[in-house]
N, C-alpha and C. Protein backbone atom coordinates (compact mmCIF):
# COMPACT_ATOMS: atom_id res chain seq x y z
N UNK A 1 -6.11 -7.43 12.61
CA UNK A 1 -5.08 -7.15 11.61
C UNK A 1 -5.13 -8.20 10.51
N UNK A 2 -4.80 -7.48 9.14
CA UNK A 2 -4.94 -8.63 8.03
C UNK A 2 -3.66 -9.34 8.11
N UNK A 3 -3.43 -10.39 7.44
CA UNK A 3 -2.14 -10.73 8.01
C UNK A 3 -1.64 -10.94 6.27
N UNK A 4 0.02 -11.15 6.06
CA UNK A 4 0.14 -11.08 4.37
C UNK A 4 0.08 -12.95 4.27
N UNK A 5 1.12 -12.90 2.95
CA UNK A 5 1.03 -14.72 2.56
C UNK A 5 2.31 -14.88 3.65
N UNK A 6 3.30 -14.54 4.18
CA UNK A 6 3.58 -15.10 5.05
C UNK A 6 2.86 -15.06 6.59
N UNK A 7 1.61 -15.08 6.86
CA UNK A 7 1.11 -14.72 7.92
C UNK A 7 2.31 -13.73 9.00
N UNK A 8 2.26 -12.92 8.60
CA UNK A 8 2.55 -11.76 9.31
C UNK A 8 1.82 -10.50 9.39
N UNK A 9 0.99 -10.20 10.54
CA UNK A 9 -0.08 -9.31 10.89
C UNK A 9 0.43 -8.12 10.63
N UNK A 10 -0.10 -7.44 9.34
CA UNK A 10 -0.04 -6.17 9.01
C UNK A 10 -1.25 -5.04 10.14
N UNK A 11 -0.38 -3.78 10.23
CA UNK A 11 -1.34 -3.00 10.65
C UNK A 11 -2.66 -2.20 9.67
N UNK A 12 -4.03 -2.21 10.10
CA UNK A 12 -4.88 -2.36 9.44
C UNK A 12 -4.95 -1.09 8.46
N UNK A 13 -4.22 0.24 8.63
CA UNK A 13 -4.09 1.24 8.05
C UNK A 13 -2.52 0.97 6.95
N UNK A 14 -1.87 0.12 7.39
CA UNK A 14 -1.08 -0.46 5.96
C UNK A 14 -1.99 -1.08 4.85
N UNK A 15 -2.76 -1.83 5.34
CA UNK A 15 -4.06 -2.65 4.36
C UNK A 15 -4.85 -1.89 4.03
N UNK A 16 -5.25 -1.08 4.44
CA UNK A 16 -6.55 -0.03 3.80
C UNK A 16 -5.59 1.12 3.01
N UNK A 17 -4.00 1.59 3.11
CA UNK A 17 -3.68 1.98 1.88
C UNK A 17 -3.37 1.42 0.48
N UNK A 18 -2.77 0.40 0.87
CA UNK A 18 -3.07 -0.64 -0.36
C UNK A 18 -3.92 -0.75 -0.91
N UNK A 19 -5.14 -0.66 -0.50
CA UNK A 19 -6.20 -1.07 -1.41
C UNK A 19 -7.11 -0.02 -2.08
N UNK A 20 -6.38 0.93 -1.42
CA UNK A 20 -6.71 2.71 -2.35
C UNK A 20 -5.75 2.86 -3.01
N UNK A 21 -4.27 2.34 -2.64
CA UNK A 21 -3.36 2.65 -4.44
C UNK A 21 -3.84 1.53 -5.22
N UNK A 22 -4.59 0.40 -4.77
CA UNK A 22 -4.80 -0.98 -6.29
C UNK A 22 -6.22 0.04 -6.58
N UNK A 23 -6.88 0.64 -6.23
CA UNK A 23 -8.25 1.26 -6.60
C UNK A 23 -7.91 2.46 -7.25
N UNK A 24 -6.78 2.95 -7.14
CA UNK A 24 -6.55 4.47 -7.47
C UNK A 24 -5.66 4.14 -8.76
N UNK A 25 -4.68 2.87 -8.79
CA UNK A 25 -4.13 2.81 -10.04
C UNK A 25 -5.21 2.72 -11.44
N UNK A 26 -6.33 1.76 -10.80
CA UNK A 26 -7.13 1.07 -11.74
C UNK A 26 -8.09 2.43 -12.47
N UNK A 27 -8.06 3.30 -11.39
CA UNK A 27 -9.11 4.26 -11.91
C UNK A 27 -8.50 5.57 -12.84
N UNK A 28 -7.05 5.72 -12.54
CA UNK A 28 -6.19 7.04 -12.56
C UNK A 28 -5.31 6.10 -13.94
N UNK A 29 -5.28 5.03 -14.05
CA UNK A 29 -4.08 4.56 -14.70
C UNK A 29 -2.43 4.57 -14.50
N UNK A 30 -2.53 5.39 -13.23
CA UNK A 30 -0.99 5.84 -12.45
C UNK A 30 -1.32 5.79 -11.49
N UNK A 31 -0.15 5.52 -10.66
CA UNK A 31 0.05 5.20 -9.30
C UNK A 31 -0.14 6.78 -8.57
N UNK A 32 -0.75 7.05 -7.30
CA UNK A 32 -0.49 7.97 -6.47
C UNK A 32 0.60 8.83 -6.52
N UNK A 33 0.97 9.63 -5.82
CA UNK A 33 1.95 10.96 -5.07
C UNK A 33 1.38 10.31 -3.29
N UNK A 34 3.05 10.71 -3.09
CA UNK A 34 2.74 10.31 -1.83
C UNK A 34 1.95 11.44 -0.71
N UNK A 35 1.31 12.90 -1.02
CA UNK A 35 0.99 14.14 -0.51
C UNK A 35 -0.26 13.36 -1.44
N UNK A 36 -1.02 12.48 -2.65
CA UNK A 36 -2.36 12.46 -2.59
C UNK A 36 -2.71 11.26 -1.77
N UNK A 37 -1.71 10.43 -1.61
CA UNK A 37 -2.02 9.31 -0.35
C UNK A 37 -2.44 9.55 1.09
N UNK A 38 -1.72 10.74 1.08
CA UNK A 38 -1.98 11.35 2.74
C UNK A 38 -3.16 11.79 2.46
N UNK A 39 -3.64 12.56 1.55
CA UNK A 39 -4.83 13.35 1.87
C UNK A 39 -5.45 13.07 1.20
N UNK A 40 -5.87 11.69 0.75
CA UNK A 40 -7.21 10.50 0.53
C UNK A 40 -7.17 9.87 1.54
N UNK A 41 -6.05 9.61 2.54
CA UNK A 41 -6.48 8.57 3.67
C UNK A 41 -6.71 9.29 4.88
N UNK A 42 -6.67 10.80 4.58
CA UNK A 42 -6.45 11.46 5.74
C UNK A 42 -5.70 11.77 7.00
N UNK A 43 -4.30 11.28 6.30
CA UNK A 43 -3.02 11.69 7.13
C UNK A 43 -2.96 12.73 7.34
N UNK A 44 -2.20 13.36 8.22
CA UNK A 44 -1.77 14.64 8.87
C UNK A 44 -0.17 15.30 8.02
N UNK A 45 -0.19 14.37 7.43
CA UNK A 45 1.20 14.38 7.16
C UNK A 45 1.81 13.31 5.76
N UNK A 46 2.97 13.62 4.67
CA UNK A 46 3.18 12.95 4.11
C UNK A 46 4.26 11.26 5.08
N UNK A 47 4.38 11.88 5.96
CA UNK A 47 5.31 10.93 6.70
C UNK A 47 4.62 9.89 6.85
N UNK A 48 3.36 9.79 7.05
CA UNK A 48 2.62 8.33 7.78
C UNK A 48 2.18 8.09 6.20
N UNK A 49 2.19 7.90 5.42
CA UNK A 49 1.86 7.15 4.37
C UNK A 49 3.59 6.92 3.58
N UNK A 50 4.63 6.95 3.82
CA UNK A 50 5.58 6.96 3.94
C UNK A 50 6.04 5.70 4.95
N UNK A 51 5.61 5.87 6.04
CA UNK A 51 5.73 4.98 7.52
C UNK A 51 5.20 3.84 6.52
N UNK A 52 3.98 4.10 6.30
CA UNK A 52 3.19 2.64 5.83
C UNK A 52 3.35 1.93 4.43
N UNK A 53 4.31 2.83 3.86
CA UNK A 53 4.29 1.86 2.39
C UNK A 53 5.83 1.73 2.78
N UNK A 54 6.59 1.53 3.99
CA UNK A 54 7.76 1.28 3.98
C UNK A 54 7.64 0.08 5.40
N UNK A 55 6.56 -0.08 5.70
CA UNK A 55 5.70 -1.49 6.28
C UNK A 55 6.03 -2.39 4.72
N UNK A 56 4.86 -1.84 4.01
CA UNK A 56 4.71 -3.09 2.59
C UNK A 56 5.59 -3.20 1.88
N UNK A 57 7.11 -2.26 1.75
CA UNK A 57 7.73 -2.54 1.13
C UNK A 57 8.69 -3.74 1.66
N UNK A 58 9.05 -3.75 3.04
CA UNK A 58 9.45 -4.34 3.95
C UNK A 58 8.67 -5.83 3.55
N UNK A 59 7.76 -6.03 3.74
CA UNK A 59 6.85 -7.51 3.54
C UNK A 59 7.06 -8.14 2.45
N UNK A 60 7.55 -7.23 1.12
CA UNK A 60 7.19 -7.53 0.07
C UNK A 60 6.01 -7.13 -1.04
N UNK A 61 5.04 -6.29 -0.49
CA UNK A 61 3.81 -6.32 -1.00
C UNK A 61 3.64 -5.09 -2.48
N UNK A 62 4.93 -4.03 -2.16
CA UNK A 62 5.19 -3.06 -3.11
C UNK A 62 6.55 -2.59 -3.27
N UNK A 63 6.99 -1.83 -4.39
CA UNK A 63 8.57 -1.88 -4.70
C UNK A 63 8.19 -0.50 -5.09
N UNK A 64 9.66 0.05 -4.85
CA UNK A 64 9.51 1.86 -5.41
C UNK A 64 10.58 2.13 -5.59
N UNK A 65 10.92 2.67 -6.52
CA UNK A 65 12.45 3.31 -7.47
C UNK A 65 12.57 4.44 -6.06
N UNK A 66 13.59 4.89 -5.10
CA UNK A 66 14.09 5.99 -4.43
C UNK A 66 14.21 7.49 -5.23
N UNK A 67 13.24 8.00 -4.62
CA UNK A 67 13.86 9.57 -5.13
C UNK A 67 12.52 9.79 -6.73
N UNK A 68 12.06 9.25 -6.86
CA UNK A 68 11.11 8.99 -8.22
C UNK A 68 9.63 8.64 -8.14
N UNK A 69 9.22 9.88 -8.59
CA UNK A 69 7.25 10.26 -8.08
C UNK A 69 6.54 9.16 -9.01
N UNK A 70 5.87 8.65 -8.43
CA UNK A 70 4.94 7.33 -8.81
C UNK A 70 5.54 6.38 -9.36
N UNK A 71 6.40 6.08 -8.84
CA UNK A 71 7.16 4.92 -9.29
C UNK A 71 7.05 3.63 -8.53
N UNK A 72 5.36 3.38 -7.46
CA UNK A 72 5.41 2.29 -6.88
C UNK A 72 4.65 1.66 -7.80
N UNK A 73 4.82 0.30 -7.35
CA UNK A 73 4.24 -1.14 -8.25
C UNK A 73 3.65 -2.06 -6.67
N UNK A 74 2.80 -2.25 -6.94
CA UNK A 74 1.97 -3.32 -6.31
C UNK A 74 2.45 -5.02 -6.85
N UNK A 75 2.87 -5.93 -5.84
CA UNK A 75 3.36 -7.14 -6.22
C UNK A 75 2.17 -8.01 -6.48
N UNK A 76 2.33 -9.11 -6.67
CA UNK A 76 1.10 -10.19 -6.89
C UNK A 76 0.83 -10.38 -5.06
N UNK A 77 2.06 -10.72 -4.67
CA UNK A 77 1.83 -10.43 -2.81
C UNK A 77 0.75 -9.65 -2.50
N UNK A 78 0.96 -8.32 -2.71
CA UNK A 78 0.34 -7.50 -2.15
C UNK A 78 -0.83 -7.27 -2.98
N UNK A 79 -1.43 -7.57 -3.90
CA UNK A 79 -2.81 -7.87 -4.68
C UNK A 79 -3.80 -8.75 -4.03
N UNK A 80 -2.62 -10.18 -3.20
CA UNK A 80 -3.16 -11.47 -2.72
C UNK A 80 -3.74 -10.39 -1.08
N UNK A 81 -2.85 -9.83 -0.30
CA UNK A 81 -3.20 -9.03 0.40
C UNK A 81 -4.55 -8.43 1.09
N UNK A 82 -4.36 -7.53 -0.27
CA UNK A 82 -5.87 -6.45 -0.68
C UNK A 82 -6.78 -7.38 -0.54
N UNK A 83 -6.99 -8.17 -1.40
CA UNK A 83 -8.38 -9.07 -1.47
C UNK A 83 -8.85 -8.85 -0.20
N UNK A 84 -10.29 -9.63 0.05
CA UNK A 84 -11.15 -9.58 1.08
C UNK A 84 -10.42 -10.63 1.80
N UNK A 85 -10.23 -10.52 3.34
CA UNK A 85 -9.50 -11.55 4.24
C UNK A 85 -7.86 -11.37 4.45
N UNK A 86 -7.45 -10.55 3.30
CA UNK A 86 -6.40 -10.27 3.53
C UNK A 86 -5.53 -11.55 3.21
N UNK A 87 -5.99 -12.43 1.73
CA UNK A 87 -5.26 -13.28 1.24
C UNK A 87 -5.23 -14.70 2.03
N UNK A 88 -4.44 -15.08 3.19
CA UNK A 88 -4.80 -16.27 3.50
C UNK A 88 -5.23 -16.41 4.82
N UNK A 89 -6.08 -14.66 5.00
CA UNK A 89 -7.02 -14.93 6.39
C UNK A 89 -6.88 -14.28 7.56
């Protein structure tokens, strides 16, 4: 498990969505839908990509307006994160 800047061990499918919304903002210029998160990471369901960006929101790593389609933001936290190592290891 990557762990964040407070060393707290994220689960490894919280970290590998993160780093398809910092790849998907950069490429799309907008943030995801949470129904194209599921079915780029291959969820079954919008719920588990839901489950998991309410992991990172919890940590700190992303913020999201309630009720409002693409309205997440990636923190400097959760940028430090993504990187390779998962920031401080």
């Amino acid at each position: 498990m990557d762990k964040d800047t407070a060393g707290v061990a994220l689960p490894p499918r919280a970290v590998k969505l993160l780093r398809w919304i910092i790849a998907y903002h950069r490429r799309a210029g907008y943030m995801p839908t949470i129904r194209e998160m599921a079915v780029a990471q291959r969820m079954r369901s919008t719920g588990s990509p839901r489950y998991y960006l309410g992991i990172l929101e919890r940590h700190g790593h992303v913020v999201r307006a309630a009720g409002l389609p693409r309205t997440l933001c990636v923190t400097e936290a959760g940028h430090a994160v993504a990187q390779p190592g998962g920031g401080n290891g």
